[in-house]
N, C-alpha and C. Protein backbone atom coordinates (compact mmCIF):
# COMPACT_ATOMS: atom_id res chain seq x y z
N UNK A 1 40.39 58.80 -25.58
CA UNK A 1 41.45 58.42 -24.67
C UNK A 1 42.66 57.87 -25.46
N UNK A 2 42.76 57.20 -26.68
CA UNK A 2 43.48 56.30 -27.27
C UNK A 2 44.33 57.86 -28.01
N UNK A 3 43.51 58.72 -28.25
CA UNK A 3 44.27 59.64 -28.87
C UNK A 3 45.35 60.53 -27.90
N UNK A 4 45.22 60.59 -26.62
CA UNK A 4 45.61 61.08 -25.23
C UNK A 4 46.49 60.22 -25.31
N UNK A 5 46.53 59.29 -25.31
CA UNK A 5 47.27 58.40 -25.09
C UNK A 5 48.46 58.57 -26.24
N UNK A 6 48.36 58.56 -27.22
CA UNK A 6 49.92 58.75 -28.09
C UNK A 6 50.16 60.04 -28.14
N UNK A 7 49.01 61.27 -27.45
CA UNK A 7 49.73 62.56 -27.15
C UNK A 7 50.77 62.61 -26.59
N UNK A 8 50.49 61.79 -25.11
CA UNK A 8 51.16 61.80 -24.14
C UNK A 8 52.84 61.04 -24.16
N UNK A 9 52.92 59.99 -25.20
CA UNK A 9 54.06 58.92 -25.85
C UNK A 9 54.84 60.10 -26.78
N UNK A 10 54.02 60.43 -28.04
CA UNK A 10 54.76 61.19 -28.43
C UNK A 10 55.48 61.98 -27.60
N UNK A 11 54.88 62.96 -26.49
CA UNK A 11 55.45 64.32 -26.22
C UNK A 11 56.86 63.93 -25.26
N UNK A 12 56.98 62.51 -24.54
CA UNK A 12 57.95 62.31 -23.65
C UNK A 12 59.01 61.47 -24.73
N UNK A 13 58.67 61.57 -26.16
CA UNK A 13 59.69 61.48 -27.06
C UNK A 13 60.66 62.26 -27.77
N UNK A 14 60.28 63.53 -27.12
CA UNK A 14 60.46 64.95 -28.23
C UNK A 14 61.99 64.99 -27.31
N UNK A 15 62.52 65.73 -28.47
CA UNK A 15 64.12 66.84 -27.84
C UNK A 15 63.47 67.57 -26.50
N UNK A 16 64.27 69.08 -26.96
CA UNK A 16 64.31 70.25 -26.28
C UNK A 16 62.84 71.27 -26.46
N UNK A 17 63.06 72.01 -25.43
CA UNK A 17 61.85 72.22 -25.38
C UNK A 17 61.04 73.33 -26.62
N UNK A 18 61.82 73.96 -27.45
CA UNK A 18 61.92 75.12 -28.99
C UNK A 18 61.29 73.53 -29.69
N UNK A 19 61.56 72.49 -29.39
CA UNK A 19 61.60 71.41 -30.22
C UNK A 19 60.08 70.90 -30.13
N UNK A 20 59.50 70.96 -29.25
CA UNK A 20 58.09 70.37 -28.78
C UNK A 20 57.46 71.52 -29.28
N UNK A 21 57.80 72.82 -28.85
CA UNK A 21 56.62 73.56 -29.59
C UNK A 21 56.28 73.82 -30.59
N UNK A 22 57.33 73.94 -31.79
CA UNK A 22 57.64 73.35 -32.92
C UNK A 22 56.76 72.37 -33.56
N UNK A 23 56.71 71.12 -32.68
CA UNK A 23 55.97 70.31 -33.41
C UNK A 23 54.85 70.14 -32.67
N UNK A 24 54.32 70.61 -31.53
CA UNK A 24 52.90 70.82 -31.03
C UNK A 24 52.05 71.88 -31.96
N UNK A 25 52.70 72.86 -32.14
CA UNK A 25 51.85 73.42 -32.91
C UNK A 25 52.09 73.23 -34.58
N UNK A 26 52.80 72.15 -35.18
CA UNK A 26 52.45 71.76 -36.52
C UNK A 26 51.14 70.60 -36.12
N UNK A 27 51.27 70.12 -34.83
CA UNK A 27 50.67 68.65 -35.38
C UNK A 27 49.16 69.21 -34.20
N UNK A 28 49.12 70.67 -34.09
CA UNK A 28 48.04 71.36 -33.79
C UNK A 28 47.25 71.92 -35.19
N UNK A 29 48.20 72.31 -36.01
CA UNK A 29 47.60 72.83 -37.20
C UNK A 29 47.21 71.67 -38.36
N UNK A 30 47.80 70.40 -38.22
CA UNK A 30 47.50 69.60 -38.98
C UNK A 30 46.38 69.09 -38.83
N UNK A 31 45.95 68.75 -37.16
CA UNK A 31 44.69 68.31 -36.87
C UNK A 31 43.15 69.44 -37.53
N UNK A 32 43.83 70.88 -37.45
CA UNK A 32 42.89 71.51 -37.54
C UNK A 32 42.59 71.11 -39.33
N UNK A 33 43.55 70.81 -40.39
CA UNK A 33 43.50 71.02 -41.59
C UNK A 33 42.69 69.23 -41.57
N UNK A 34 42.84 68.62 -41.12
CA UNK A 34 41.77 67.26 -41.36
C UNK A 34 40.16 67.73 -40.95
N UNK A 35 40.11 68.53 -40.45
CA UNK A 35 38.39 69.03 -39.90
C UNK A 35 37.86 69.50 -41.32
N UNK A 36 36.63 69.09 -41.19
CA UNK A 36 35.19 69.61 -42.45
C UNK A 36 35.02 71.11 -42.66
N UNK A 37 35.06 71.48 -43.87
CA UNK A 37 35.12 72.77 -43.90
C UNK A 37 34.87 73.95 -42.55
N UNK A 38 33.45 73.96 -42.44
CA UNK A 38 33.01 74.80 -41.20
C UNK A 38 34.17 74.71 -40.35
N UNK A 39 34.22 73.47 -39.72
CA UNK A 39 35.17 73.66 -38.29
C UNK A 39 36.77 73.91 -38.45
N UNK A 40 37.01 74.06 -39.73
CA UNK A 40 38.40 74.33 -40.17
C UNK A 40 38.25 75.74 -40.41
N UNK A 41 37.45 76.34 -40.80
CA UNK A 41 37.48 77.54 -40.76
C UNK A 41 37.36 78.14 -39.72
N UNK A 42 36.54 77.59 -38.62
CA UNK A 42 36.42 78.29 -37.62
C UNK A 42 37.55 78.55 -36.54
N UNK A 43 38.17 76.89 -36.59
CA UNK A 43 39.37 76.43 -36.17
C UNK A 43 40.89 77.27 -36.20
N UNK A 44 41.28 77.87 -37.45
CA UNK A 44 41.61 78.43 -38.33
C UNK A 44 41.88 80.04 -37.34
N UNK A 45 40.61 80.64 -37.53
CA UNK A 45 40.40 81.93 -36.97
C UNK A 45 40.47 81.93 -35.38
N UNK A 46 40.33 80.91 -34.54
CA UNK A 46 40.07 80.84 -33.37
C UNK A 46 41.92 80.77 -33.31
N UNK A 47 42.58 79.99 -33.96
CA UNK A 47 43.86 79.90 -33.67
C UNK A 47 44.74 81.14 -33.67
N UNK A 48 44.61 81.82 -34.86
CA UNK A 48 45.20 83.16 -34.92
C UNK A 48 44.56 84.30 -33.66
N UNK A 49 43.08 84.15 -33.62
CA UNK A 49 42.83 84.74 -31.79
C UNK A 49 43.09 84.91 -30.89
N UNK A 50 43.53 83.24 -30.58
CA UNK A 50 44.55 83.01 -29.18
C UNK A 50 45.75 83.44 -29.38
N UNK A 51 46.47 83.34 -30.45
CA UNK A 51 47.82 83.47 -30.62
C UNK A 51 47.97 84.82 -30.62
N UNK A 52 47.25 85.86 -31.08
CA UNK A 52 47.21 87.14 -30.91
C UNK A 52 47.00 87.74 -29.72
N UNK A 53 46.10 87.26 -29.08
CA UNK A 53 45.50 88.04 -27.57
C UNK A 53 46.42 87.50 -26.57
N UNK A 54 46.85 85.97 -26.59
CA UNK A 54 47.61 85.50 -25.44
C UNK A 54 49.02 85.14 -26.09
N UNK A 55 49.80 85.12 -26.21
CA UNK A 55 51.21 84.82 -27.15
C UNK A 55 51.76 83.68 -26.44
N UNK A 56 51.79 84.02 -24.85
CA UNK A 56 52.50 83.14 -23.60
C UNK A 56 51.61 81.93 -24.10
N UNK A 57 50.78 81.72 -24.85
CA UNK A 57 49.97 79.81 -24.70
C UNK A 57 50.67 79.24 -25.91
N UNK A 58 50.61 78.21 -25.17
CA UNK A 58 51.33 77.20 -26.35
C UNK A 58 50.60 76.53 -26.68
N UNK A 59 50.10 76.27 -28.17
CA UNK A 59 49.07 75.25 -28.99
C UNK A 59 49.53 73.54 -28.79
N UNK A 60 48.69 72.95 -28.71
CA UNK A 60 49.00 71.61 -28.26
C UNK A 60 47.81 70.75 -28.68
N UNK A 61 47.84 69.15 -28.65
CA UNK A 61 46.90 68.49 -28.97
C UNK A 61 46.59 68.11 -27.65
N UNK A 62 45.05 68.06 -27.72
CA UNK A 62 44.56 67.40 -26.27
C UNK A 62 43.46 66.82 -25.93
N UNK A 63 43.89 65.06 -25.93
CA UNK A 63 42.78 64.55 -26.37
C UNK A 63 42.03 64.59 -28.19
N UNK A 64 43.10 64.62 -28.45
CA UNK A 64 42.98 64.71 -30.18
C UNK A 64 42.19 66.51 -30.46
N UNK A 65 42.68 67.15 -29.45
CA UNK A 65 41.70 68.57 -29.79
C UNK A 65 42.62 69.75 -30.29
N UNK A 66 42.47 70.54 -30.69
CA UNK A 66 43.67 72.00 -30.78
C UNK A 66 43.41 72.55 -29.02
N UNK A 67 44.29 72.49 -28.50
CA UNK A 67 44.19 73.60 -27.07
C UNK A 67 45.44 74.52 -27.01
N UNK A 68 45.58 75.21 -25.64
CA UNK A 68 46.27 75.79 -25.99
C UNK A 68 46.69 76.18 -24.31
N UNK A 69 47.52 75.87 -23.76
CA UNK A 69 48.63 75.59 -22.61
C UNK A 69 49.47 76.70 -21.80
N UNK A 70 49.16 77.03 -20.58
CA UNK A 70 50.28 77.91 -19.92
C UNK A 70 51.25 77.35 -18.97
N UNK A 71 52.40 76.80 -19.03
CA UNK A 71 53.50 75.97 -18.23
C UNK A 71 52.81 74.57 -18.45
N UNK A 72 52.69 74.35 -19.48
CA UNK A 72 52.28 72.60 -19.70
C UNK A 72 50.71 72.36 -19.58
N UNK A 73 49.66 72.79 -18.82
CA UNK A 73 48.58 72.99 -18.51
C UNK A 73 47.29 73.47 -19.22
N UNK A 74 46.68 73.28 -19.89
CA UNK A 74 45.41 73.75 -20.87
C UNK A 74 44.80 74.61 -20.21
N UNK A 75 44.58 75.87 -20.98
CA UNK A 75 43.73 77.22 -20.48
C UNK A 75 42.18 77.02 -21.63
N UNK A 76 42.94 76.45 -22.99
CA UNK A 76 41.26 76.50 -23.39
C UNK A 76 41.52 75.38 -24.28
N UNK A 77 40.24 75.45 -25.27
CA UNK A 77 40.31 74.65 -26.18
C UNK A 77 39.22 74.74 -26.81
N UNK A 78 39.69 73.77 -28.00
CA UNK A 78 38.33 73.73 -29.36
C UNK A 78 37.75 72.62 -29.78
N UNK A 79 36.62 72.76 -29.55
CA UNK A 79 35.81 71.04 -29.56
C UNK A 79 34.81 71.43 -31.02
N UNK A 80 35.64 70.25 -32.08
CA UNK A 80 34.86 70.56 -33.38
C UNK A 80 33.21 70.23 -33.15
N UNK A 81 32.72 70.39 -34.21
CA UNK A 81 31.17 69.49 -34.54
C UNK A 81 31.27 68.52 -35.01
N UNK A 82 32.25 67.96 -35.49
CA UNK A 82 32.24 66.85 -36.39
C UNK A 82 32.75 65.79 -35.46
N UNK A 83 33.44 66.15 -34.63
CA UNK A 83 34.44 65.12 -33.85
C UNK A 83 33.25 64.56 -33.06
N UNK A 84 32.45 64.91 -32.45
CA UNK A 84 31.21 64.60 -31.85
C UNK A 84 29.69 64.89 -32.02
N UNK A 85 29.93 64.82 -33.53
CA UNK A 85 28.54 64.89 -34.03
C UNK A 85 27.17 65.86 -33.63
N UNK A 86 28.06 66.67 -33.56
CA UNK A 86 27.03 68.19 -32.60
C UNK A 86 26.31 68.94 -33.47
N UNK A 87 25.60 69.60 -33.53
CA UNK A 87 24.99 70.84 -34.16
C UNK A 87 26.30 72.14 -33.90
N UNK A 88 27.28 72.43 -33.14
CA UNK A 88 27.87 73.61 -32.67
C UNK A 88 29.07 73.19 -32.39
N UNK A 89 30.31 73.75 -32.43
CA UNK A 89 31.59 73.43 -31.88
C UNK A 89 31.68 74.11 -30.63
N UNK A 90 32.85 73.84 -29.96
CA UNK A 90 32.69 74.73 -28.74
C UNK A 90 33.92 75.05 -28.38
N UNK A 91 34.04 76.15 -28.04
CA UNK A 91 34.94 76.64 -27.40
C UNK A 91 35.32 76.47 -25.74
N UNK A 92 36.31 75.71 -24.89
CA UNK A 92 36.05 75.72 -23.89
C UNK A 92 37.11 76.02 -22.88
N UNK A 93 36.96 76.10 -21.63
CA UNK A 93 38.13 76.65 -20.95
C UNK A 93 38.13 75.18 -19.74
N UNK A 94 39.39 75.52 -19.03
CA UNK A 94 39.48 74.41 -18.08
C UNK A 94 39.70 75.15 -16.99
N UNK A 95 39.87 74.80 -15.60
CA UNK A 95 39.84 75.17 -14.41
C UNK A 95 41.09 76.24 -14.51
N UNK A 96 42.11 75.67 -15.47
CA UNK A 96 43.33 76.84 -15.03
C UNK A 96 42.84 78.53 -15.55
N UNK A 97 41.91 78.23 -16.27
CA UNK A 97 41.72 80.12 -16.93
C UNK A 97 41.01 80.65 -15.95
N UNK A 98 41.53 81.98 -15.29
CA UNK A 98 41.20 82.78 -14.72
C UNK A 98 40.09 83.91 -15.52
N UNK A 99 38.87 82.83 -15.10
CA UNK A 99 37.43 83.65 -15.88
C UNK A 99 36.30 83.91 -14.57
N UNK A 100 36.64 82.89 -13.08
CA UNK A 100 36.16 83.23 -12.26
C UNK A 100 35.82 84.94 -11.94
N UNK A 101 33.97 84.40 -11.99
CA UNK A 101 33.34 85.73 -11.78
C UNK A 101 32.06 85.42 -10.82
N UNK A 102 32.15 85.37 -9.07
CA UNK A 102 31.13 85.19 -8.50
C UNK A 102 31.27 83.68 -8.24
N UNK A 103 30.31 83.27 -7.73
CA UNK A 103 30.07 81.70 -7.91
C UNK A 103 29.53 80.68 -8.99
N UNK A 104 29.18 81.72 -9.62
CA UNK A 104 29.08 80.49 -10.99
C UNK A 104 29.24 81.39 -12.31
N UNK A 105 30.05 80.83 -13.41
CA UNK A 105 30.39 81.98 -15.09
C UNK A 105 30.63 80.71 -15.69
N UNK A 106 30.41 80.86 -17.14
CA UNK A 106 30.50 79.91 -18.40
C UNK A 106 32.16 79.60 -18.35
N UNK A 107 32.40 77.98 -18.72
CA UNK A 107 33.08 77.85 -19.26
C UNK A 107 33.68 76.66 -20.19
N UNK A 108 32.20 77.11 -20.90
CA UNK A 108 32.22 77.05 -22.39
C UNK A 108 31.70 77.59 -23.29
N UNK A 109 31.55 77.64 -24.78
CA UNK A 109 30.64 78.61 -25.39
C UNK A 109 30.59 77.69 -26.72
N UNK A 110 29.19 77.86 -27.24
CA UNK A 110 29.19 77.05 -28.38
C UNK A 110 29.01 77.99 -29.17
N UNK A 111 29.83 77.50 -30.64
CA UNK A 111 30.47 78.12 -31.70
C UNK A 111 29.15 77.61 -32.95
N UNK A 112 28.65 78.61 -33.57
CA UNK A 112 27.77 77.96 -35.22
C UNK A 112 28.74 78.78 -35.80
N UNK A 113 29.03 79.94 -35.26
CA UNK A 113 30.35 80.63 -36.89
C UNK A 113 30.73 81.65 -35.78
N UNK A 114 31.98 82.59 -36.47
CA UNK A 114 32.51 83.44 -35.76
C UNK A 114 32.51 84.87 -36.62
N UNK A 115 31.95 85.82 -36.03
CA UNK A 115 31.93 87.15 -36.76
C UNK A 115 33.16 88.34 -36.32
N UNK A 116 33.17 89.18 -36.50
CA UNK A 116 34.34 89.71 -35.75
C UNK A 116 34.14 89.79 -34.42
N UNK A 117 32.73 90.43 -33.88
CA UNK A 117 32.35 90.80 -32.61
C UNK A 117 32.48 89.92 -31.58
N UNK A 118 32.53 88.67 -32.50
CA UNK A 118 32.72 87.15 -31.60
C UNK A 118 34.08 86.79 -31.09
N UNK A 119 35.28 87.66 -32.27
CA UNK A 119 36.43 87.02 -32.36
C UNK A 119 36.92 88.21 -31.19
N UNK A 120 36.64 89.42 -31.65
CA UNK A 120 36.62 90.38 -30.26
C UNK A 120 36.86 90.06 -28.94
N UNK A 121 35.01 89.33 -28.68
CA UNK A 121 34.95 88.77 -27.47
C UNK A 121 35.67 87.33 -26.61
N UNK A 122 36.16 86.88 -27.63
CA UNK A 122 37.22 85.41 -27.25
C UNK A 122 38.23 86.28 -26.99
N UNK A 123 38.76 86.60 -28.17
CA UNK A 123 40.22 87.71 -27.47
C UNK A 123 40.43 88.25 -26.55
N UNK A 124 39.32 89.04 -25.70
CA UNK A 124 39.32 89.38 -24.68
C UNK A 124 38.94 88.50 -23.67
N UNK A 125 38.39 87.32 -23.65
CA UNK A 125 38.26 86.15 -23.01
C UNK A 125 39.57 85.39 -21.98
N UNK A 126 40.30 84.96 -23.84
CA UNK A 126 41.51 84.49 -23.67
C UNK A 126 42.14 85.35 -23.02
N UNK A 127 42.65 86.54 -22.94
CA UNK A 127 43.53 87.40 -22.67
C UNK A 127 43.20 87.56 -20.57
N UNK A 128 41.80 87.56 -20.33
CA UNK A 128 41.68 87.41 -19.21
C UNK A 128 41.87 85.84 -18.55
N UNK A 129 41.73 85.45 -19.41
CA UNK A 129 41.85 83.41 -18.88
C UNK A 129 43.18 83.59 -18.01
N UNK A 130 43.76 84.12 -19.29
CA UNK A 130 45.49 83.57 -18.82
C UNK A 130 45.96 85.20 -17.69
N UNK A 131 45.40 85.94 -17.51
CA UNK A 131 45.69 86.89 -16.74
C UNK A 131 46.11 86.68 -15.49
């Protein structure tokens, strides 16, 4: 929460809006470069994913996490292993991604590594989230 909390200070400090994204996604990539090998790598590849499959999301910190935003709003995000002492990182989505399938579908997925087939299947994930 404490980290939410100077998200939220910082961001109603920023200029214009070229200006926030600018520095949402440096101080998105910086967070990712403090993570333990594994989750920086994974971190890393998951970022260039989203940014490829969905372009319209904007990288952002949230809750001290890398996510990634359509009109201000989080569509997904990346929950290290280290940040909470997990066996798995996770990949997760929030109510705004359009993944609804039936009455009940995942939305989250836990990460031990990413192969291509994996990075595939997020891409096409993401790309339907934000659809």
């Amino acid at each position: 929460m404490k980290e939410r909390a100077k998200e939220m200070k910082a961001s109603a400090r920023r200029g214009s809006r070229a200006d926030k994204a600018a520095e949402d996604e440096a101080a998105v990539l910086a967070k990712i470069a403090e993570m333990e090998e594994a989750d920086r790598t994974m971190a890393e590849r998951l970022h260039a994913v989203v940014k490829a499959s969905a372009p319209d999301l904007r990288p952002k910190l949230w809750y001290g996490m890398p996510a990634y935003a359509k009109d201000g709003k989080v569509v997904c995000f990346f929950q290290s292993a280290q940040k909470f002492k997990s066996r798995y990182a996770t990949l997760g989505f929030s109510d705004q991604a359009n993944l609804d399938d039936g009455a009940m579908w995942p939305a989250s997925y836990a990460l031990r590594e990413l192969t291509a087939a994996d990075e595939a299947r997020i891409g096409a994930l993401v790309k339907r989230a934000v659809s």
